[in-house]
ModelCIF file with pLDDT and N, C-alpha, C, O atoms, coordinates in Angstrom:
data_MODEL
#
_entry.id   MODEL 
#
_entity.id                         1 
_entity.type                       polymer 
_entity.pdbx_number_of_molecules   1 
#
_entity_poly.entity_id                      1 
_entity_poly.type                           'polypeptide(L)' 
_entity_poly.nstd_linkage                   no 
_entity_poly.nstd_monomer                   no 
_entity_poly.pdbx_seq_one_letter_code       
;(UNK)(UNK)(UNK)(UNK)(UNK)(UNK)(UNK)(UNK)(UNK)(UNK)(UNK)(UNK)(UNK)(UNK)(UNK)(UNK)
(UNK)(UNK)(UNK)(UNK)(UNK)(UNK)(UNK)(UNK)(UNK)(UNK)(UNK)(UNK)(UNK)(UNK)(UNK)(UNK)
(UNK)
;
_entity_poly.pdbx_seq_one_letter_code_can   XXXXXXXXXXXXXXXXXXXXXXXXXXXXXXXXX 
_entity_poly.pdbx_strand_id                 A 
#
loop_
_entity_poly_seq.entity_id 
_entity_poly_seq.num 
_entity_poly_seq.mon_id 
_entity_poly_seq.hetero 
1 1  UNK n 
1 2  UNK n 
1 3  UNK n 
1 4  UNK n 
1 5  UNK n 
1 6  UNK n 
1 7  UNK n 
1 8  UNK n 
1 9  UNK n 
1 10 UNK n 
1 11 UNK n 
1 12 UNK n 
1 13 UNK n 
1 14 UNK n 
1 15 UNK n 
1 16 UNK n 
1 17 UNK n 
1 18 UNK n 
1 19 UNK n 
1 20 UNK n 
1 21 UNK n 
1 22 UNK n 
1 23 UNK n 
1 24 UNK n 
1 25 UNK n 
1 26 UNK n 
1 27 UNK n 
1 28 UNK n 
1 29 UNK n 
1 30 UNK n 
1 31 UNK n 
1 32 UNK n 
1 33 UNK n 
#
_struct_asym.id          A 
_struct_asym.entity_id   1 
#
loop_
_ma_qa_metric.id 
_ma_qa_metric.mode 
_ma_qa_metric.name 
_ma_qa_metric.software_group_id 
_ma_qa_metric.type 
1 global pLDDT . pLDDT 
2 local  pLDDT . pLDDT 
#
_ma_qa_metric_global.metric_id      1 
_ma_qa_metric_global.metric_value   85.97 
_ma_qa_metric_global.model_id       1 
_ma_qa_metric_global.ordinal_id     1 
#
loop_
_ma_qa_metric_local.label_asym_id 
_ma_qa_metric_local.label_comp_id 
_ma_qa_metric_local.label_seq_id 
_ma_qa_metric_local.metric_id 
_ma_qa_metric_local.metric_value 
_ma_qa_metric_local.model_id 
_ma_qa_metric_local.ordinal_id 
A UNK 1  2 90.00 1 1  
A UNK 2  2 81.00 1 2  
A UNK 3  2 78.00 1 3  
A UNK 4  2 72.00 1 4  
A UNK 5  2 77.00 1 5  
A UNK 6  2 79.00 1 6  
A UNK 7  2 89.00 1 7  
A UNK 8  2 94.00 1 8  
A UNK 9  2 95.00 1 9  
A UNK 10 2 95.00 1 10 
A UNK 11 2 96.00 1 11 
A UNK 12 2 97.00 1 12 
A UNK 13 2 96.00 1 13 
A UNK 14 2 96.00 1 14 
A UNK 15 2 94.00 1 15 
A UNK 16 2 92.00 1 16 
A UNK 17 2 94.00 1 17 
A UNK 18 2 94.00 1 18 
A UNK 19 2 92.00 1 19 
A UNK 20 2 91.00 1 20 
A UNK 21 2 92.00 1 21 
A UNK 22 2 92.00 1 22 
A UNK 23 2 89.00 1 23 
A UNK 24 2 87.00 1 24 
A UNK 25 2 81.00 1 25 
A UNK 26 2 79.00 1 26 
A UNK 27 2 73.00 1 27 
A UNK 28 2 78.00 1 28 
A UNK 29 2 77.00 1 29 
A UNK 30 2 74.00 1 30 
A UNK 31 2 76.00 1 31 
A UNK 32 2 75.00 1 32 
A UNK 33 2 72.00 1 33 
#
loop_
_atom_site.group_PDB 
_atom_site.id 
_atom_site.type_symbol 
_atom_site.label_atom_id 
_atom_site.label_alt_id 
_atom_site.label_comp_id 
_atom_site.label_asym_id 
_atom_site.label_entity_id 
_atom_site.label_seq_id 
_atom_site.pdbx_PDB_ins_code 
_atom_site.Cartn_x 
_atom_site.Cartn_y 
_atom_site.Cartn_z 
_atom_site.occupancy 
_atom_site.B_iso_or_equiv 
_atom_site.pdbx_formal_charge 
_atom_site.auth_seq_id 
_atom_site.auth_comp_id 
_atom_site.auth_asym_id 
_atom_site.auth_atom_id 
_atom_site.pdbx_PDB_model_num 
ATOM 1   N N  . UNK A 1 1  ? 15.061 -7.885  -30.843 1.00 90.00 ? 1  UNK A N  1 
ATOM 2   C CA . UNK A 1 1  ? 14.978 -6.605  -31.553 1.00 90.00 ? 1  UNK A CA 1 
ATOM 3   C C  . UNK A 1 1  ? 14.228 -6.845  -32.849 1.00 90.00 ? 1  UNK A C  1 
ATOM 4   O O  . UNK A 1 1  ? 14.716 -7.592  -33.697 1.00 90.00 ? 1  UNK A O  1 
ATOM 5   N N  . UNK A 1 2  ? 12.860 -6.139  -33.071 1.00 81.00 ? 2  UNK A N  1 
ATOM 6   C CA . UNK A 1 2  ? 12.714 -6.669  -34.084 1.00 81.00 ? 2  UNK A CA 1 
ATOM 7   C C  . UNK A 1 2  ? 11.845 -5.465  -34.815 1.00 81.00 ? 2  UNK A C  1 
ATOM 8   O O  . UNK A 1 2  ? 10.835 -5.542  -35.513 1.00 81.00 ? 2  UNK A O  1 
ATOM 9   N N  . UNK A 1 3  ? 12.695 -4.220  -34.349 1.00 78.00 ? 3  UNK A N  1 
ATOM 10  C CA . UNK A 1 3  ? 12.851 -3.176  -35.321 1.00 78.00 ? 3  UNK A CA 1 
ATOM 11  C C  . UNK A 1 3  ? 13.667 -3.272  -36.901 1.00 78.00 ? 3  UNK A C  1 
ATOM 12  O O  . UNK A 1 3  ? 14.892 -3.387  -36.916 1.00 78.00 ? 3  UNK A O  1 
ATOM 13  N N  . UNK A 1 4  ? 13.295 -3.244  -37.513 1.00 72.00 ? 4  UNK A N  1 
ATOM 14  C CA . UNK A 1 4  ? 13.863 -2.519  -39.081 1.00 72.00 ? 4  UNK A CA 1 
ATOM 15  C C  . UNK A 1 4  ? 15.379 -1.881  -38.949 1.00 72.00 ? 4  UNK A C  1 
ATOM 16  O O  . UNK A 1 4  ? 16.377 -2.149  -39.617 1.00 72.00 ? 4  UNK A O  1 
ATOM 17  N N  . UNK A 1 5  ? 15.186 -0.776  -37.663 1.00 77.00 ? 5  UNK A N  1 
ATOM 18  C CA . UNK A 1 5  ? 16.334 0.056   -37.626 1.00 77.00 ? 5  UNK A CA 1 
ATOM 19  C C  . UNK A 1 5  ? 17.227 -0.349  -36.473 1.00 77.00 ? 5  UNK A C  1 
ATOM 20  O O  . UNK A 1 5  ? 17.477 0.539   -35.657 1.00 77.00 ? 5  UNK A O  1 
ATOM 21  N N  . UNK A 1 6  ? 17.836 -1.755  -36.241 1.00 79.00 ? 6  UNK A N  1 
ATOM 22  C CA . UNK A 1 6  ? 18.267 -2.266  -34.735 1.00 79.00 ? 6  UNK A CA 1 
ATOM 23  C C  . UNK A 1 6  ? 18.953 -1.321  -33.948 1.00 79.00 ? 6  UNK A C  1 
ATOM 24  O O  . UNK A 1 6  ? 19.963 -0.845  -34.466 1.00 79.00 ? 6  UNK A O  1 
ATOM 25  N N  . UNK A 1 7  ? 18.618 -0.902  -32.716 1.00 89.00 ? 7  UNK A N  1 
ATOM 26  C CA . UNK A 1 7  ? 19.459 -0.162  -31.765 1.00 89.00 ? 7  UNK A CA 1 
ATOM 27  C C  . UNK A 1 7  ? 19.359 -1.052  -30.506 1.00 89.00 ? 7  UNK A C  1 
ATOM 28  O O  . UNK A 1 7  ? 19.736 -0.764  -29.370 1.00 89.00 ? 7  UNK A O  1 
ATOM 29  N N  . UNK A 1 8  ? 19.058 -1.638  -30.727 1.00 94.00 ? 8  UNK A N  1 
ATOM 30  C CA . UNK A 1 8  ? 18.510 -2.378  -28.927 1.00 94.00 ? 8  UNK A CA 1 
ATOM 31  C C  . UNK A 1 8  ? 19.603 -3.134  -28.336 1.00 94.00 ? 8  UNK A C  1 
ATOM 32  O O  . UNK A 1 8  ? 19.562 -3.409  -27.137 1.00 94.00 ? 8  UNK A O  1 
ATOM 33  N N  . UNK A 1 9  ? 20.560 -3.490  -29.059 1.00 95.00 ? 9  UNK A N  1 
ATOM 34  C CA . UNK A 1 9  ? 21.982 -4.063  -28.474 1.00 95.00 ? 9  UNK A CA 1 
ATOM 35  C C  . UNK A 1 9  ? 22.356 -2.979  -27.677 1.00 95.00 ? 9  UNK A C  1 
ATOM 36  O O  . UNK A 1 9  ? 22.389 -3.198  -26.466 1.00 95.00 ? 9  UNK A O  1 
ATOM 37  N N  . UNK A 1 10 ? 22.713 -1.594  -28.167 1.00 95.00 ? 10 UNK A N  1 
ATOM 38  C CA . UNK A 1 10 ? 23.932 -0.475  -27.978 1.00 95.00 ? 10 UNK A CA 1 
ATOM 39  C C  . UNK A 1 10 ? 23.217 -0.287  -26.468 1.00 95.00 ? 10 UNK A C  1 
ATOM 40  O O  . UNK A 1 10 ? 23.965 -0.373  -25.493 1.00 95.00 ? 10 UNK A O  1 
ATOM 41  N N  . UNK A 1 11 ? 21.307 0.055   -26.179 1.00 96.00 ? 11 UNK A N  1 
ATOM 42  C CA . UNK A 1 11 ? 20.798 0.019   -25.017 1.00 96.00 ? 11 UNK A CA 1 
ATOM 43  C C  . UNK A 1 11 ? 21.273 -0.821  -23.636 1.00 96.00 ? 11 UNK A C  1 
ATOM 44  O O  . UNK A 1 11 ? 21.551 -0.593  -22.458 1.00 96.00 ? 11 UNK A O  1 
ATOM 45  N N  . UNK A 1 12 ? 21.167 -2.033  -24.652 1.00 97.00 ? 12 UNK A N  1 
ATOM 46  C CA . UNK A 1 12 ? 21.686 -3.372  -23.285 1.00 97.00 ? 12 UNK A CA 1 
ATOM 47  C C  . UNK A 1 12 ? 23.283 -3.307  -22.604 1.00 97.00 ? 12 UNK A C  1 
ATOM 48  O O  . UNK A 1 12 ? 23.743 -3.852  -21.601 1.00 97.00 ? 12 UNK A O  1 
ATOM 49  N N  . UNK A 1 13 ? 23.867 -2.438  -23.566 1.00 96.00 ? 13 UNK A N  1 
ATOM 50  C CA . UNK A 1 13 ? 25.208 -2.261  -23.277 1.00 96.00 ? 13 UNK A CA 1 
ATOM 51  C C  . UNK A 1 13 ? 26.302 -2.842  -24.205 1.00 96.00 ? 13 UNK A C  1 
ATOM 52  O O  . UNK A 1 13 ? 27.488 -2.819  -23.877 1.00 96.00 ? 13 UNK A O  1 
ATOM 53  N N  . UNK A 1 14 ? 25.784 -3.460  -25.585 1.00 96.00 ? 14 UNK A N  1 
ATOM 54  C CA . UNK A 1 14 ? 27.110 -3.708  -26.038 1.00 96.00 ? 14 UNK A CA 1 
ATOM 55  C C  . UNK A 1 14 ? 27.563 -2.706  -26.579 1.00 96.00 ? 14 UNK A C  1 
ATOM 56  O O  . UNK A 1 14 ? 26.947 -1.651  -26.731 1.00 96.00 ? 14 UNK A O  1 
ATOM 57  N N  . UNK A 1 15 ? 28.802 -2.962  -26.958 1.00 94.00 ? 15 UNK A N  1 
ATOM 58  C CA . UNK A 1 15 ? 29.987 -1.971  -28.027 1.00 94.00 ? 15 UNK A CA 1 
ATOM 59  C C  . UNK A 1 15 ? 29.453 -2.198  -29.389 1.00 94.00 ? 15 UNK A C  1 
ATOM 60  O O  . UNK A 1 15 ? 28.878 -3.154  -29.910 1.00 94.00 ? 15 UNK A O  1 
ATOM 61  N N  . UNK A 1 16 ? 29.914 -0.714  -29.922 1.00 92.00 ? 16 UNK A N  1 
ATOM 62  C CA . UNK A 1 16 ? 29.184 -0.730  -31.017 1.00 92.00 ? 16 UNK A CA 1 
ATOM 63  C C  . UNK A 1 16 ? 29.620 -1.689  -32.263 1.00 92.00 ? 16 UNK A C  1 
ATOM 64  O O  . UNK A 1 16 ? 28.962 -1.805  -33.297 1.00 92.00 ? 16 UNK A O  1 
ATOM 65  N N  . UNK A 1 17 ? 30.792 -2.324  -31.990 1.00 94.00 ? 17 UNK A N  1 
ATOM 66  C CA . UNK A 1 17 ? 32.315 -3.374  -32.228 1.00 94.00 ? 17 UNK A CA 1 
ATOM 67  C C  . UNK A 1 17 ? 31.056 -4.411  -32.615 1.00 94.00 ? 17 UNK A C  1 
ATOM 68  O O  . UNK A 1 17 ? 30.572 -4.632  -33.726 1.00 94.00 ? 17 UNK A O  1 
ATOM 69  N N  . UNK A 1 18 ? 30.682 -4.992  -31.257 1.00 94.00 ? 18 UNK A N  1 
ATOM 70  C CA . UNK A 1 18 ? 29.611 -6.271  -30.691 1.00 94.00 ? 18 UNK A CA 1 
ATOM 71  C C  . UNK A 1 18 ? 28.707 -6.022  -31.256 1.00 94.00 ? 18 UNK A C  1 
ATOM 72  O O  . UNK A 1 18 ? 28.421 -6.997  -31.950 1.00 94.00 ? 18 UNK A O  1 
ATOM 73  N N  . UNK A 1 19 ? 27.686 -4.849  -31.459 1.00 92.00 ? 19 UNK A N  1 
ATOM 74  C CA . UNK A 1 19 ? 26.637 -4.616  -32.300 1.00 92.00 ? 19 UNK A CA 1 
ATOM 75  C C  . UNK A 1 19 ? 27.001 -5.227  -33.782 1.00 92.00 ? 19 UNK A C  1 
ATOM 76  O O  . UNK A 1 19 ? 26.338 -6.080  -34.372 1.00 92.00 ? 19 UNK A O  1 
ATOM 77  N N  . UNK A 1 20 ? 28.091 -4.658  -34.204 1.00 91.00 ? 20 UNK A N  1 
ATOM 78  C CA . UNK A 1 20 ? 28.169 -4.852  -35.820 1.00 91.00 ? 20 UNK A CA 1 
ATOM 79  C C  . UNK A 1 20 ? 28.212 -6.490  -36.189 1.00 91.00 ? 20 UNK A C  1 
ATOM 80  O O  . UNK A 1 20 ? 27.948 -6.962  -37.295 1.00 91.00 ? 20 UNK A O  1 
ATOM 81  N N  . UNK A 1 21 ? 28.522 -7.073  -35.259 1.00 92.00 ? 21 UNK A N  1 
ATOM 82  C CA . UNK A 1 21 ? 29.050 -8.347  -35.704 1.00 92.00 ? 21 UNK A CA 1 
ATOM 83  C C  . UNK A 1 21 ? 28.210 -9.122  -35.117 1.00 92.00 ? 21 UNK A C  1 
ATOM 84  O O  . UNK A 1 21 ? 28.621 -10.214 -34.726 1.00 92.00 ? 21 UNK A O  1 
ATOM 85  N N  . UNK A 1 22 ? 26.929 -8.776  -34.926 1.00 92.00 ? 22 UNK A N  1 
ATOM 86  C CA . UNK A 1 22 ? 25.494 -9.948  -34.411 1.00 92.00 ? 22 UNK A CA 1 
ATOM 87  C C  . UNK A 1 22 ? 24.894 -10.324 -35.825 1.00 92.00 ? 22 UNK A C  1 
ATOM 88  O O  . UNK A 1 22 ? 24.420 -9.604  -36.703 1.00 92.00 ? 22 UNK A O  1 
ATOM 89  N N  . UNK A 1 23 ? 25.083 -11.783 -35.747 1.00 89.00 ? 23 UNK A N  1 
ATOM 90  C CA . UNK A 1 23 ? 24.557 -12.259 -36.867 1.00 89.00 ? 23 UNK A CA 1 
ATOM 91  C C  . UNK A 1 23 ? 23.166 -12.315 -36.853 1.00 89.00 ? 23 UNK A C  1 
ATOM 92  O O  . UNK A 1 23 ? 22.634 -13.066 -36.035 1.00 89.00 ? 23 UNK A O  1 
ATOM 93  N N  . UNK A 1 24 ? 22.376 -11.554 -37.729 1.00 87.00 ? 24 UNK A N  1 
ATOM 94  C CA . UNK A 1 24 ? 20.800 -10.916 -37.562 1.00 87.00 ? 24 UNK A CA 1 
ATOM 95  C C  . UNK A 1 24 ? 20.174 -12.637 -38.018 1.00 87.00 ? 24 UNK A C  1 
ATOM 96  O O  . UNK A 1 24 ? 20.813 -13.523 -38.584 1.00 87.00 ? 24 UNK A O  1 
ATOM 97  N N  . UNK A 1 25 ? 18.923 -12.668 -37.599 1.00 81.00 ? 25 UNK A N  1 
ATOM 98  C CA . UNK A 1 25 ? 18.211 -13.947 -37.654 1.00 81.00 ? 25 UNK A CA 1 
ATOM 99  C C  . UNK A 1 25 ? 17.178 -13.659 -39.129 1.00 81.00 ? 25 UNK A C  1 
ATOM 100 O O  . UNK A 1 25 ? 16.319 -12.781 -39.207 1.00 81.00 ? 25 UNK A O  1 
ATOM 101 N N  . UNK A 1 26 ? 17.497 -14.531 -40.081 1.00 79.00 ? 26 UNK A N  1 
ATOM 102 C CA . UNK A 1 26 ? 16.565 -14.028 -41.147 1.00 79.00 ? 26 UNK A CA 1 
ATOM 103 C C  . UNK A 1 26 ? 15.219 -14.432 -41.122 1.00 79.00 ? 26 UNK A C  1 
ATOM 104 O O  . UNK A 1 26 ? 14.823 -15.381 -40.445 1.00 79.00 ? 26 UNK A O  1 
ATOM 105 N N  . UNK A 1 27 ? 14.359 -13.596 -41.990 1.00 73.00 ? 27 UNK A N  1 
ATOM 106 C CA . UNK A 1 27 ? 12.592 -13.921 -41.848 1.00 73.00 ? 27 UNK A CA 1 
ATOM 107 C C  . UNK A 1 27 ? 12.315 -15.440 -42.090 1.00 73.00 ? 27 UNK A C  1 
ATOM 108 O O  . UNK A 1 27 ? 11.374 -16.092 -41.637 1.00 73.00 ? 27 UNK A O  1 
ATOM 109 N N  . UNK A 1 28 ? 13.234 -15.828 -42.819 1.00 78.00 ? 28 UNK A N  1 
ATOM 110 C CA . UNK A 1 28 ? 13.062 -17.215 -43.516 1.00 78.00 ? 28 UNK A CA 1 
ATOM 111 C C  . UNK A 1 28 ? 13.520 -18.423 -42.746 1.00 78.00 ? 28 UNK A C  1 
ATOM 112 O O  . UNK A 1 28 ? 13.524 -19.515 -43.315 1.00 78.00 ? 28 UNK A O  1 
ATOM 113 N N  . UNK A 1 29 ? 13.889 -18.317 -41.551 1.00 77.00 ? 29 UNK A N  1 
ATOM 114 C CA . UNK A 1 29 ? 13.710 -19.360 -40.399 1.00 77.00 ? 29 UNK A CA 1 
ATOM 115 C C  . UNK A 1 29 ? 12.762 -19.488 -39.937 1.00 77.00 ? 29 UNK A C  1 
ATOM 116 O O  . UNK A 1 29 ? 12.618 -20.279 -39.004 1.00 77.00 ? 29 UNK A O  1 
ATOM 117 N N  . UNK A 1 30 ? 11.659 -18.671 -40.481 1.00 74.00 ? 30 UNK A N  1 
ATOM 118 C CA . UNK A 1 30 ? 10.081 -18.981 -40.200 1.00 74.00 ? 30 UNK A CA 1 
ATOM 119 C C  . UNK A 1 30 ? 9.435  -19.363 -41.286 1.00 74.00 ? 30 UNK A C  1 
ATOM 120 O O  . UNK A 1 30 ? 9.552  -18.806 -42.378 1.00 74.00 ? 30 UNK A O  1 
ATOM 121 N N  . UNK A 1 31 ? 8.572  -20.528 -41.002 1.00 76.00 ? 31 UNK A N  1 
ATOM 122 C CA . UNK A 1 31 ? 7.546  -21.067 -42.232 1.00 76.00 ? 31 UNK A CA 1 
ATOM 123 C C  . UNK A 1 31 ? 6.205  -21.098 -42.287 1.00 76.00 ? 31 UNK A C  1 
ATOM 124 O O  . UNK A 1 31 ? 6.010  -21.149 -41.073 1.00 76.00 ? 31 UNK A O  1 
ATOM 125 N N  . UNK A 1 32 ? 5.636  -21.102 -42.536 1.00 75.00 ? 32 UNK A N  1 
ATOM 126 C CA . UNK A 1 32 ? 3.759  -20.920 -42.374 1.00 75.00 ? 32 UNK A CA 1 
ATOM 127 C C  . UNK A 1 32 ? 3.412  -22.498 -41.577 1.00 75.00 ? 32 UNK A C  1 
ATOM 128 O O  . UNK A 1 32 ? 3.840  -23.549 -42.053 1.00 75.00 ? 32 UNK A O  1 
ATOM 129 N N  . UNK A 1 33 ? 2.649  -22.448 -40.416 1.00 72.00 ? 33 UNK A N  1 
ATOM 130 C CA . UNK A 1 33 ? 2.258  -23.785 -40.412 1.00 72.00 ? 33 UNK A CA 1 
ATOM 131 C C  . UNK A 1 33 ? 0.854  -23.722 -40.467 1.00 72.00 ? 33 UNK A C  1 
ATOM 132 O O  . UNK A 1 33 ? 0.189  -24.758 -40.478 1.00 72.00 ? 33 UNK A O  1 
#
């Protein structure tokens, strides 16, 4: 998901419970190579 506004869990079928509690991946696990 790599909308701004995440909905793409609730699509696949989780609960909205499971949605809230996905730990989002930050920009900064990426580095310039």
């Amino acid at each position: 998901d790599g909308d701004p506004n995440p909905n793409l869990a609730l699509t696949l079928g989780m609960s909205r419970e499971e949605a809230d509690a996905i730990t989002y991946i930050p920009a900064s696990i990426m580095q310039r190579g």
